[in-house]
N, C-alpha and C. Protein backbone atom coordinates (compact mmCIF):
# COMPACT_ATOMS: atom_id res chain seq x y z
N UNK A 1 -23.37 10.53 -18.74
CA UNK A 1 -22.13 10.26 -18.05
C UNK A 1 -22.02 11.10 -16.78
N UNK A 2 -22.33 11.98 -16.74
CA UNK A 2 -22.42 13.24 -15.89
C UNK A 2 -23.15 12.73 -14.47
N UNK A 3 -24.28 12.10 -14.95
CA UNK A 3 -25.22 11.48 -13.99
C UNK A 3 -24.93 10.64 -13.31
N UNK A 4 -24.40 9.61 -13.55
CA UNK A 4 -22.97 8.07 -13.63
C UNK A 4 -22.34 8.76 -12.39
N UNK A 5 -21.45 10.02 -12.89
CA UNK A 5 -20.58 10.17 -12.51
C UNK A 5 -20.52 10.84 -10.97
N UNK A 6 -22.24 11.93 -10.73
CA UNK A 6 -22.93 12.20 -9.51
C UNK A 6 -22.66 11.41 -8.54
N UNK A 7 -23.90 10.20 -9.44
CA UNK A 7 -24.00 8.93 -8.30
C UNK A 7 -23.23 8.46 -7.76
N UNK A 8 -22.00 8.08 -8.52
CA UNK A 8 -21.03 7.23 -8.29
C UNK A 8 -19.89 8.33 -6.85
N UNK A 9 -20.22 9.42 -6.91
CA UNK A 9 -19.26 10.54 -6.38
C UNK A 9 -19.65 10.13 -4.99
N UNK A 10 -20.88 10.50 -4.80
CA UNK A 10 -22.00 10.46 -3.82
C UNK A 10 -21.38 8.93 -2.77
N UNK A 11 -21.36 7.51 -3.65
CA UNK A 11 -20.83 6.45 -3.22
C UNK A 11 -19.49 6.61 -2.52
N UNK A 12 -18.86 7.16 -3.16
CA UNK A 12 -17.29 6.99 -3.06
C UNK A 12 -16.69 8.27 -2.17
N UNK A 13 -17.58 9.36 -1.61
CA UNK A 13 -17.44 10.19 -0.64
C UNK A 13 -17.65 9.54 0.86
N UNK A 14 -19.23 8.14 0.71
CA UNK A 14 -19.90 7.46 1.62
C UNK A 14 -18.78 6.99 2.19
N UNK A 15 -17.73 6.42 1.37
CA UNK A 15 -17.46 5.28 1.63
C UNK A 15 -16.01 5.46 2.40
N UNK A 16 -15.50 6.49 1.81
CA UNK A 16 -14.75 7.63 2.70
C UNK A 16 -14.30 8.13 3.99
N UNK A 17 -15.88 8.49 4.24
CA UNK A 17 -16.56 8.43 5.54
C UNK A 17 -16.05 7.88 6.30
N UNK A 18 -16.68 6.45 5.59
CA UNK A 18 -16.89 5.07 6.72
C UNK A 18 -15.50 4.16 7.12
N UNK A 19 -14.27 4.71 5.89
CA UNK A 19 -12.88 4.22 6.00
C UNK A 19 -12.64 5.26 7.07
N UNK A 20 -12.90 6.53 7.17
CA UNK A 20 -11.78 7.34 8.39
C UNK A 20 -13.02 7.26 9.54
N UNK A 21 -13.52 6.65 9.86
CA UNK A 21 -14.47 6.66 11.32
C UNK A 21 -14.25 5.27 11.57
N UNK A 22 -13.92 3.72 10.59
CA UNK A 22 -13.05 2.78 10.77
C UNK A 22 -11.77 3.08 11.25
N UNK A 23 -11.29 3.83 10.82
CA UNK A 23 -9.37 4.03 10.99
C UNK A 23 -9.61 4.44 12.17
N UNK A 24 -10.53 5.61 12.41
CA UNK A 24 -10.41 6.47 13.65
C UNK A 24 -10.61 5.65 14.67
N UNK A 25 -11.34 4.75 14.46
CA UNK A 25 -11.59 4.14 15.77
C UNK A 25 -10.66 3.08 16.33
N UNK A 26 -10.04 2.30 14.83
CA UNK A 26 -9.05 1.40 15.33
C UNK A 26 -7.89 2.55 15.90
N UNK A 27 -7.62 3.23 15.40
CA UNK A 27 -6.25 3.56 15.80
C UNK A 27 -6.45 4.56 17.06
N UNK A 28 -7.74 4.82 17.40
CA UNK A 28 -8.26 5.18 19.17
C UNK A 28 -7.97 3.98 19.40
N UNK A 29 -8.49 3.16 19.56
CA UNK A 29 -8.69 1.58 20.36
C UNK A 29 -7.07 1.02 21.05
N UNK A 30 -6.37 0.93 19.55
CA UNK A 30 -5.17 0.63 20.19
C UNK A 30 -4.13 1.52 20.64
N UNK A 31 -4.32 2.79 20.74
CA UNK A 31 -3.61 4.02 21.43
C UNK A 31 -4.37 3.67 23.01
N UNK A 32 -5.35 3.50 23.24
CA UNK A 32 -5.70 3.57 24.53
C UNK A 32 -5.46 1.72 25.12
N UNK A 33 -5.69 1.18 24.19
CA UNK A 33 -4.78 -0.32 24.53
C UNK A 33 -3.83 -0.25 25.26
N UNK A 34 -3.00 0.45 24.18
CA UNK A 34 -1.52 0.59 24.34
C UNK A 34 -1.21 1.17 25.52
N UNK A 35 -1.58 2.48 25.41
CA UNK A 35 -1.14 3.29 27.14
C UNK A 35 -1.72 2.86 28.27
N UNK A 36 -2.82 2.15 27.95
CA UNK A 36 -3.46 1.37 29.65
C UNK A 36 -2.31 0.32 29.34
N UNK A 37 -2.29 -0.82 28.68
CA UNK A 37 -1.12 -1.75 29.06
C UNK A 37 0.12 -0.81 29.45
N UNK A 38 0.41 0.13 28.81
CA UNK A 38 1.62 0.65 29.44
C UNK A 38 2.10 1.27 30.64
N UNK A 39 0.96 1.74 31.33
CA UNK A 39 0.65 2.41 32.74
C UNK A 39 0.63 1.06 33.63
N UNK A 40 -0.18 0.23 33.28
CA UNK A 40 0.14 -1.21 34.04
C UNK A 40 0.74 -1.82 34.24
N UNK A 41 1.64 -1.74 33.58
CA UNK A 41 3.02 -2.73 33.58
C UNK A 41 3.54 -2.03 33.99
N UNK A 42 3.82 -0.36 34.35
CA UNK A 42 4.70 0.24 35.26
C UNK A 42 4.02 0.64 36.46
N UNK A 43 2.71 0.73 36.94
CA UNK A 43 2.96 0.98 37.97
C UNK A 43 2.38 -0.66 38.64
N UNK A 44 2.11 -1.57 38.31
CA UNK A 44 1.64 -2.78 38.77
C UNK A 44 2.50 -4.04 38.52
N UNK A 45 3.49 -3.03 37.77
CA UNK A 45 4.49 -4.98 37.14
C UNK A 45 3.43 -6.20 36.88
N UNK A 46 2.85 -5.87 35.90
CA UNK A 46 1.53 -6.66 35.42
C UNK A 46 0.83 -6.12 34.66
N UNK A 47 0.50 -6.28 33.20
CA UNK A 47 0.00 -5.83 31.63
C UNK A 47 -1.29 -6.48 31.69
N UNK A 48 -1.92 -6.51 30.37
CA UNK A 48 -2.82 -7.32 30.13
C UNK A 48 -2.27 -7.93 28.71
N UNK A 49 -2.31 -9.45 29.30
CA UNK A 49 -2.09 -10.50 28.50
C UNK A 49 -2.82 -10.14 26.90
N UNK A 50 -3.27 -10.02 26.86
CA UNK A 50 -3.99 -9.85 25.05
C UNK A 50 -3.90 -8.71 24.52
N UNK A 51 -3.44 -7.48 25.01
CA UNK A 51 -3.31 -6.40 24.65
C UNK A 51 -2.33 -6.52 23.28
N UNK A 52 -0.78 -7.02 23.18
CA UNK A 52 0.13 -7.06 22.11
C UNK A 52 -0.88 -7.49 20.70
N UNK A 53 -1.75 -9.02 21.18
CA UNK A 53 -2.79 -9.88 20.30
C UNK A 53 -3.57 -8.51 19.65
N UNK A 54 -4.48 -8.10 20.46
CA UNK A 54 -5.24 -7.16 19.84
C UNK A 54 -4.48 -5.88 19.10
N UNK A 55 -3.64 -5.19 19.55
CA UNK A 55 -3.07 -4.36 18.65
C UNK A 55 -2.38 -4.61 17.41
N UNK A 56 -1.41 -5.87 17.52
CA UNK A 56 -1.72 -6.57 16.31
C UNK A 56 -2.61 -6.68 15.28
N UNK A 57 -3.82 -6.81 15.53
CA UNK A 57 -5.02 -7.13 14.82
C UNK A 57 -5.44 -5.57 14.46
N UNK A 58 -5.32 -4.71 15.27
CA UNK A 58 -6.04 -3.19 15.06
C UNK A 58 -4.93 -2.68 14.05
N UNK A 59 -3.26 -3.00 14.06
CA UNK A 59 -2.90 -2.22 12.95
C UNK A 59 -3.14 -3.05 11.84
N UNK A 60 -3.44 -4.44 12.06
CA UNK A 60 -3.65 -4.84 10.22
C UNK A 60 -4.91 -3.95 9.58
N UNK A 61 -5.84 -3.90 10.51
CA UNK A 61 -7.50 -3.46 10.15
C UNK A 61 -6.84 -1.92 9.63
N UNK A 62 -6.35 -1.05 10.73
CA UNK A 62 -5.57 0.44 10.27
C UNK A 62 -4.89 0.07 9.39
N UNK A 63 -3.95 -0.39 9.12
CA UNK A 63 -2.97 0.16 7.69
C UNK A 63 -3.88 -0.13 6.62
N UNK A 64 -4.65 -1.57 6.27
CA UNK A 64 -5.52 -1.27 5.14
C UNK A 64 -6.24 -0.41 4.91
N UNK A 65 -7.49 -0.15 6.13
CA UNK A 65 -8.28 0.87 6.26
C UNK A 65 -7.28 2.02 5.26
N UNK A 66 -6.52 2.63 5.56
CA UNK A 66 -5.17 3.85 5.60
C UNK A 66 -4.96 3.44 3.65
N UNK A 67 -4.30 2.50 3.53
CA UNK A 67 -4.42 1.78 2.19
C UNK A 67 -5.83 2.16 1.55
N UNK A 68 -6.60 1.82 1.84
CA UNK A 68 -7.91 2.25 1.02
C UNK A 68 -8.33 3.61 1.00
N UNK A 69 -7.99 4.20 2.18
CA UNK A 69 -8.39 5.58 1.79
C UNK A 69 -7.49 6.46 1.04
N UNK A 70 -6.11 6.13 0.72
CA UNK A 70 -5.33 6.58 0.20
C UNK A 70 -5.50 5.74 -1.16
N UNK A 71 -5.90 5.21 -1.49
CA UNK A 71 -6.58 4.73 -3.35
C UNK A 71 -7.82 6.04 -3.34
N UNK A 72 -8.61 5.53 -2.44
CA UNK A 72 -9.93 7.10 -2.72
C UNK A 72 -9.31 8.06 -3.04
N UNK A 73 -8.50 8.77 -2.60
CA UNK A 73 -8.09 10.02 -2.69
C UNK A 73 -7.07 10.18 -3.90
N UNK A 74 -6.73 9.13 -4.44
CA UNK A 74 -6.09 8.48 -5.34
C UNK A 74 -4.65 9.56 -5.12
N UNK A 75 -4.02 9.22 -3.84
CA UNK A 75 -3.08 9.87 -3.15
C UNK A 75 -1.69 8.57 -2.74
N UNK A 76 -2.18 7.38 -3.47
CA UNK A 76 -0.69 6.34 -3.62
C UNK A 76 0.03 6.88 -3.76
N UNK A 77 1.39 6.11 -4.04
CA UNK A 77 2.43 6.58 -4.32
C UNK A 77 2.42 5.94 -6.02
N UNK A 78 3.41 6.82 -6.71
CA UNK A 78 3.35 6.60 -7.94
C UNK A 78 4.64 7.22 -8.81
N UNK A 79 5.28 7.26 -9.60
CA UNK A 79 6.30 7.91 -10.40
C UNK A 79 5.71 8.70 -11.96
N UNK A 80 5.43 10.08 -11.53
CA UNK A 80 4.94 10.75 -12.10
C UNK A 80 6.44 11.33 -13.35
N UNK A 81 7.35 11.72 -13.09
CA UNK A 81 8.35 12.02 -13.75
C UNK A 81 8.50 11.99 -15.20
N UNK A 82 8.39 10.60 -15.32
CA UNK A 82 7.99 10.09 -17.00
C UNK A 82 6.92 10.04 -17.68
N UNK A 83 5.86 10.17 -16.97
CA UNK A 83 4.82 10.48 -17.44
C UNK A 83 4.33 11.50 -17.69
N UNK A 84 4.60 12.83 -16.84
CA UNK A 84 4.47 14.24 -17.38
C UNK A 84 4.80 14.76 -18.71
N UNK A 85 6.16 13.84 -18.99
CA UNK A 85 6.48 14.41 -20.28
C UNK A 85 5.98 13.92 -21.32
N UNK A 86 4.60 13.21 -21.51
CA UNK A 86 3.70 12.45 -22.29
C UNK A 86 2.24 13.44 -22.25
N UNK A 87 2.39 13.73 -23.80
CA UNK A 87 0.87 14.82 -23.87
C UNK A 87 -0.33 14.25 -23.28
N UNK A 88 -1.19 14.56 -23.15
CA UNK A 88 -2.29 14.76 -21.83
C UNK A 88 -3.05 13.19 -22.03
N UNK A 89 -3.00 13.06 -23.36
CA UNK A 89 -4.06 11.78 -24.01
C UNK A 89 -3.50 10.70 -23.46
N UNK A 90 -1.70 10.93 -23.84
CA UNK A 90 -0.93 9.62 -23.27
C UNK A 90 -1.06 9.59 -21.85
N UNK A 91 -1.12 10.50 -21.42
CA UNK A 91 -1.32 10.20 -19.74
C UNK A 91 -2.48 9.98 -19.35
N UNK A 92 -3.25 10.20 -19.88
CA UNK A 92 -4.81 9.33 -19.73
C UNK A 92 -5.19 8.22 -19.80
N UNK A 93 -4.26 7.62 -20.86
CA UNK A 93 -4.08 6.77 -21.38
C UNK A 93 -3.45 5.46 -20.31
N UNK A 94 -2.30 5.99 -20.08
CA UNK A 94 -1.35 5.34 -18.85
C UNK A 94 -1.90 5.03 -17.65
N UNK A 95 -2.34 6.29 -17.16
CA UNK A 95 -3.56 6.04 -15.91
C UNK A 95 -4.50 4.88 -16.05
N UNK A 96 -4.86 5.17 -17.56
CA UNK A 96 -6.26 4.11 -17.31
C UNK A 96 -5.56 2.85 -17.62
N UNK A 97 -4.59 2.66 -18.16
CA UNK A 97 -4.08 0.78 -17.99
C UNK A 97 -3.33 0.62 -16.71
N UNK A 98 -2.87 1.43 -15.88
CA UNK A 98 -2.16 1.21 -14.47
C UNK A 98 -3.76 1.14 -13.43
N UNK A 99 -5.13 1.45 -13.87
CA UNK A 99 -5.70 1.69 -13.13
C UNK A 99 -6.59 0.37 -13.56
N UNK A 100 -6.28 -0.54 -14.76
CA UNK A 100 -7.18 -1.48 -14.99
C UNK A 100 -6.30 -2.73 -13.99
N UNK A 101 -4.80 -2.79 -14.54
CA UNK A 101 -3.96 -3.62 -14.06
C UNK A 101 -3.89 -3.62 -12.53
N UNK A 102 -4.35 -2.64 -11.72
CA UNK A 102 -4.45 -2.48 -10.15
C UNK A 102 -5.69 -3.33 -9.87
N UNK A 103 -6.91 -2.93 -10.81
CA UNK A 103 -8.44 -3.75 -10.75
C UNK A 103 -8.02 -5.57 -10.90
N UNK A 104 -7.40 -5.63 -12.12
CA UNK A 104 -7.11 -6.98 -12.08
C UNK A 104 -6.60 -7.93 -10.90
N UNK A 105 -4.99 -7.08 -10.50
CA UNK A 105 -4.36 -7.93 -8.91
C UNK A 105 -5.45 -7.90 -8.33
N UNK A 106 -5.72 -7.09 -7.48
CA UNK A 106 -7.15 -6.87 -6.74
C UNK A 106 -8.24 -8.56 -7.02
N UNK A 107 -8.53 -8.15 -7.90
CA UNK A 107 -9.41 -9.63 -8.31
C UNK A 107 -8.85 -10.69 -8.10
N UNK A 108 -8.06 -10.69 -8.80
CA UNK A 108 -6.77 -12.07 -8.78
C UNK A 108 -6.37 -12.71 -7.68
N UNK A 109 -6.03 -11.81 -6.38
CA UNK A 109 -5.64 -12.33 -5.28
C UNK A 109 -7.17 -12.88 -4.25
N UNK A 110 -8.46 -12.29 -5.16
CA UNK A 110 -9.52 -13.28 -4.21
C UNK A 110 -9.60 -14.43 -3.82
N UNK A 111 -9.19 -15.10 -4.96
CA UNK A 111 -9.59 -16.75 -4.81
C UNK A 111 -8.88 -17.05 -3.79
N UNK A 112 -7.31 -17.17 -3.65
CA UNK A 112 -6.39 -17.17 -2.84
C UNK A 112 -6.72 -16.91 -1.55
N UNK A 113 -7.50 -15.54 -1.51
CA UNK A 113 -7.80 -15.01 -0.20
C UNK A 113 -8.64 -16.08 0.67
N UNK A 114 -9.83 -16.17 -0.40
CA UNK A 114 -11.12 -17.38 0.22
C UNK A 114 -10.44 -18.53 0.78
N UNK A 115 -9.39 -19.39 -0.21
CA UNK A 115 -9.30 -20.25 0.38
C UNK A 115 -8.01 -20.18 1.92
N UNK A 116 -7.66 -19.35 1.50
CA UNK A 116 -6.82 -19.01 2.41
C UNK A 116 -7.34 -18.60 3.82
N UNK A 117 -8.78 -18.04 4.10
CA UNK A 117 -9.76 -17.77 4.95
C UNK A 117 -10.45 -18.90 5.44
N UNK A 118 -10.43 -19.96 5.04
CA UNK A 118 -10.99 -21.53 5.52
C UNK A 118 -10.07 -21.88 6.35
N UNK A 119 -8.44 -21.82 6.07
CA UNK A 119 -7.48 -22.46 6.50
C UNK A 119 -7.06 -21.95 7.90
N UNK A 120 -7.39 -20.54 8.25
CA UNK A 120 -7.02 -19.79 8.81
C UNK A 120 -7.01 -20.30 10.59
N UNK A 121 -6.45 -20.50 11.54
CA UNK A 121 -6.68 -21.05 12.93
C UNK A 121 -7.17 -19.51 13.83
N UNK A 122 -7.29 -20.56 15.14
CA UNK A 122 -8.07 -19.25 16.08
C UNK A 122 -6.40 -18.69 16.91
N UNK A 123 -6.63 -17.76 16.99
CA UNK A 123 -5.76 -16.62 17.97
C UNK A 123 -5.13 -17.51 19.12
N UNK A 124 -3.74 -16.93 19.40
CA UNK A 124 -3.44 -18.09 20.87
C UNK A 124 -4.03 -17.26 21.78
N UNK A 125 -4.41 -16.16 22.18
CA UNK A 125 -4.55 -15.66 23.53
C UNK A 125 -6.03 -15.30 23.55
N UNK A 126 -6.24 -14.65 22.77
CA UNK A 126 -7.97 -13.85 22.50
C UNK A 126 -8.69 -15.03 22.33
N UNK A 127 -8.35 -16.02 21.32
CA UNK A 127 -9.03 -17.17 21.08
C UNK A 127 -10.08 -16.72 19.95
N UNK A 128 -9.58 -15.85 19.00
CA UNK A 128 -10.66 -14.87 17.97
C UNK A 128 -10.08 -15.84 16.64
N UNK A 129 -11.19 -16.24 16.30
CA UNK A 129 -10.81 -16.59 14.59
C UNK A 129 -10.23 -15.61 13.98
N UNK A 130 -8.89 -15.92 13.10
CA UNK A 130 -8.04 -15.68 12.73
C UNK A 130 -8.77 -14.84 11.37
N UNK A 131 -9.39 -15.63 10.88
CA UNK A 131 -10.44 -15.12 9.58
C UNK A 131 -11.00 -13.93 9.83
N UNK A 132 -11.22 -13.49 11.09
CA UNK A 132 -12.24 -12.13 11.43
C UNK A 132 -10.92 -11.19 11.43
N UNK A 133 -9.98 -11.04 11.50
CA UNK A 133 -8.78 -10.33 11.44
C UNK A 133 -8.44 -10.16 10.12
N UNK A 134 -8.17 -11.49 9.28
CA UNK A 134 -7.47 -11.00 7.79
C UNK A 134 -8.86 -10.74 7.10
N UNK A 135 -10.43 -10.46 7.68
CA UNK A 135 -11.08 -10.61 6.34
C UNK A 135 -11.09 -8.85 5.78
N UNK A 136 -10.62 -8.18 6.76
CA UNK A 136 -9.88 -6.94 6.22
C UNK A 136 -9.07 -7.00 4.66
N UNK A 137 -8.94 -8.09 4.04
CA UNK A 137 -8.24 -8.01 2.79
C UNK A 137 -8.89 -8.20 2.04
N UNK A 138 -9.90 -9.51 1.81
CA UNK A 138 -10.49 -9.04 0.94
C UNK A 138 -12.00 -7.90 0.98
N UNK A 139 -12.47 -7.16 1.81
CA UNK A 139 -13.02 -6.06 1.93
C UNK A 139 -12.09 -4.78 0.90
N UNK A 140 -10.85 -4.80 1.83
CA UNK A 140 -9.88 -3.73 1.30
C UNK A 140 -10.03 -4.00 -0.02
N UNK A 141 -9.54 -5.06 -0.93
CA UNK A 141 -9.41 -5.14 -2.47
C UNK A 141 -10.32 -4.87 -2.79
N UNK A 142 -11.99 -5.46 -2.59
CA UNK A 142 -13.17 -5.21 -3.05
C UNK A 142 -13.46 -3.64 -2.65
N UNK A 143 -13.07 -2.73 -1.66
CA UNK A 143 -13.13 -1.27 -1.80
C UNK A 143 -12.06 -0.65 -3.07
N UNK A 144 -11.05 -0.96 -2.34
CA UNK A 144 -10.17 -0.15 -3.93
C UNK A 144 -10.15 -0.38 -5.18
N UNK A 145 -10.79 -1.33 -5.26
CA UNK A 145 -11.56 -2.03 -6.93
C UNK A 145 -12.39 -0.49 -7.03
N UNK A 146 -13.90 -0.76 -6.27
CA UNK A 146 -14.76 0.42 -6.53
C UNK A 146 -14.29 1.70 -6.77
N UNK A 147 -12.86 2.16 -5.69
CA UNK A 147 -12.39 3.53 -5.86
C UNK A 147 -11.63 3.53 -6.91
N UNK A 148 -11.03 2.67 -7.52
CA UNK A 148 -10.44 2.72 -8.57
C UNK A 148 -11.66 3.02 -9.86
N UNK A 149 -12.24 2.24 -9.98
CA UNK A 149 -13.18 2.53 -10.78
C UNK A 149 -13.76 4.03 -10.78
N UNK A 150 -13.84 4.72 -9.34
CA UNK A 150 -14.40 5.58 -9.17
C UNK A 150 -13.13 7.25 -9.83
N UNK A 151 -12.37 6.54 -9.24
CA UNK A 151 -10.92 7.41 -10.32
C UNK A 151 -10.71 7.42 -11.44
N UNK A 152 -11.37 6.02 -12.20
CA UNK A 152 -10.95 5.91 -13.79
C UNK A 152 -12.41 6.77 -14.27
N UNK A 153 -13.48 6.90 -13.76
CA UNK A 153 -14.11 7.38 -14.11
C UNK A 153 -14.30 9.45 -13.61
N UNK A 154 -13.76 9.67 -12.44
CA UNK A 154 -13.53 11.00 -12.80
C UNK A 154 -12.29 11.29 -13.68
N UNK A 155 -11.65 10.10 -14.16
CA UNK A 155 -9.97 10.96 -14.77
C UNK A 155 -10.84 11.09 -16.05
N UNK A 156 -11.87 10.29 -16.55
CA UNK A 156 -12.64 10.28 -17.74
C UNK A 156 -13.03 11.56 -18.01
N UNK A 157 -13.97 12.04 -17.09
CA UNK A 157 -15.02 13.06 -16.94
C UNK A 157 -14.01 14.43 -17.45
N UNK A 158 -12.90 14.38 -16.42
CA UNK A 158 -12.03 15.23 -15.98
C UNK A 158 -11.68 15.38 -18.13
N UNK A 159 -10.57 14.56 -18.33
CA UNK A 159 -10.39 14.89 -19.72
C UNK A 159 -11.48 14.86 -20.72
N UNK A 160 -12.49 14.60 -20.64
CA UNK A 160 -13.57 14.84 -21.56
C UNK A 160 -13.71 16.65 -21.26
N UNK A 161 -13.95 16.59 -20.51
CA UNK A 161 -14.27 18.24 -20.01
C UNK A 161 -13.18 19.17 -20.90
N UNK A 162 -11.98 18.27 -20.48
CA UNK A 162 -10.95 19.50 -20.94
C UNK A 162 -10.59 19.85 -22.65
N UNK A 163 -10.93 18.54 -23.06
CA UNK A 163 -11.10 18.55 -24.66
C UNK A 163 -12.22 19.34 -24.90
N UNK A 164 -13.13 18.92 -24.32
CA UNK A 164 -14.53 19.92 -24.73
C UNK A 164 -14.13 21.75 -24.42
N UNK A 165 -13.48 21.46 -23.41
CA UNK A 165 -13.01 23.13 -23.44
C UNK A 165 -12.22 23.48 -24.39
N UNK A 166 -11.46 22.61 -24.40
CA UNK A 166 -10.22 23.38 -25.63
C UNK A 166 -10.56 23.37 -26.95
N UNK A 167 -11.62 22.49 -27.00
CA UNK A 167 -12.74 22.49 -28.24
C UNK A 167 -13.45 23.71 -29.00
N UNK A 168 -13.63 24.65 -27.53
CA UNK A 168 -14.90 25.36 -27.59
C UNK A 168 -13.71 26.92 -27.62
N UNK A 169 -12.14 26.68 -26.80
CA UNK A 169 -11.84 27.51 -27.16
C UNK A 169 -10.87 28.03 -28.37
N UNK A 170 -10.92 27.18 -29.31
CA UNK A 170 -10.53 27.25 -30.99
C UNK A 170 -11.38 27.73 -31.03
N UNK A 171 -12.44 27.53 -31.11
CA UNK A 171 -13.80 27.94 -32.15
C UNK A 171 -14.35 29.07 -31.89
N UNK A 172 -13.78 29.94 -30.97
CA UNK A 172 -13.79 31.22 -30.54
C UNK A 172 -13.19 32.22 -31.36
């Protein structure tokens, strides 16, 4: 399990990475979008027409991006309150069916997605298939599937460990 759990670390650090050097770049892209259209339109009374189009498109790509890396870090939001007061097993417990039932939506909303990605029209101004914009969703689900997985399996590791400690310190 230990080994599993290396590999799988190793993945899910990669992948990390590659969400905040995604984010970083969308949310450079449309900061400098943004302030060149904004310098233009004041000192030229004249923008660039596709600029609103594209930033549009850069915060859908950012907030998921942002969304997925906040499942990695398994830093959601959540209501911990009632669950604290549930001994350690039950909260292991809880985690891992809130963390299967997150895997499930995730899945669930693919099919939907696909066909919903056929239907999709091209951009009025950019003239960019519409599909190259939302396919940010299902990427996003198919990442936070993995990080989820990758959470249910350190919360595993994590309480195996701690039983094994508290195991070892009775028997002392």
């Amino acid at each position: 399990m230990e080994q599993i759990y290396r590999g799988f670390s190793v993945v899910n650090a990669a992948l990390q990475k590659v969400e905040k050097v995604l984010g970083c770049i969308a949310l450079a892209v449309l900061f400098v979008v943004m302030v060149v259209n904004a310098a233009l339109r004041y000192l030229f009374q004249s923008g660039l027409n596709w600029s609103d189009e594209l930033n549009g498109f850069l915060f859908v790509w950012f907030g998921f991006l942002a969304a997925v890396y906040a499942m990695s870090t398994d830093s959601h939001l959540r209501i911990t309150a009632l669950t604290n007061l549930f001994p350690k097993v039950v909260q292991y417990l809880l985690r891992l069916v809130m963390n299967v039932i997150m895997i499930v939506m995730f899945l669930l909303y693919m099919k939907p997605l696909q066909n919903l990605m056929r239907t999709l029209p091209i951009s009025n101004v950019m003239r960019w298939p519409m599909k190259n914009v939302y396919l940010i969703l299902p990427i996003a689900f198919g990442v936070m599937c993995v990080h989820i997985l990758f959470n249910m399996l350190q919360d595993t590791v994590t309480f195996l460990r701690q039983r094994r400690d508290k195991g070892e310190g009775e028997s002392k």
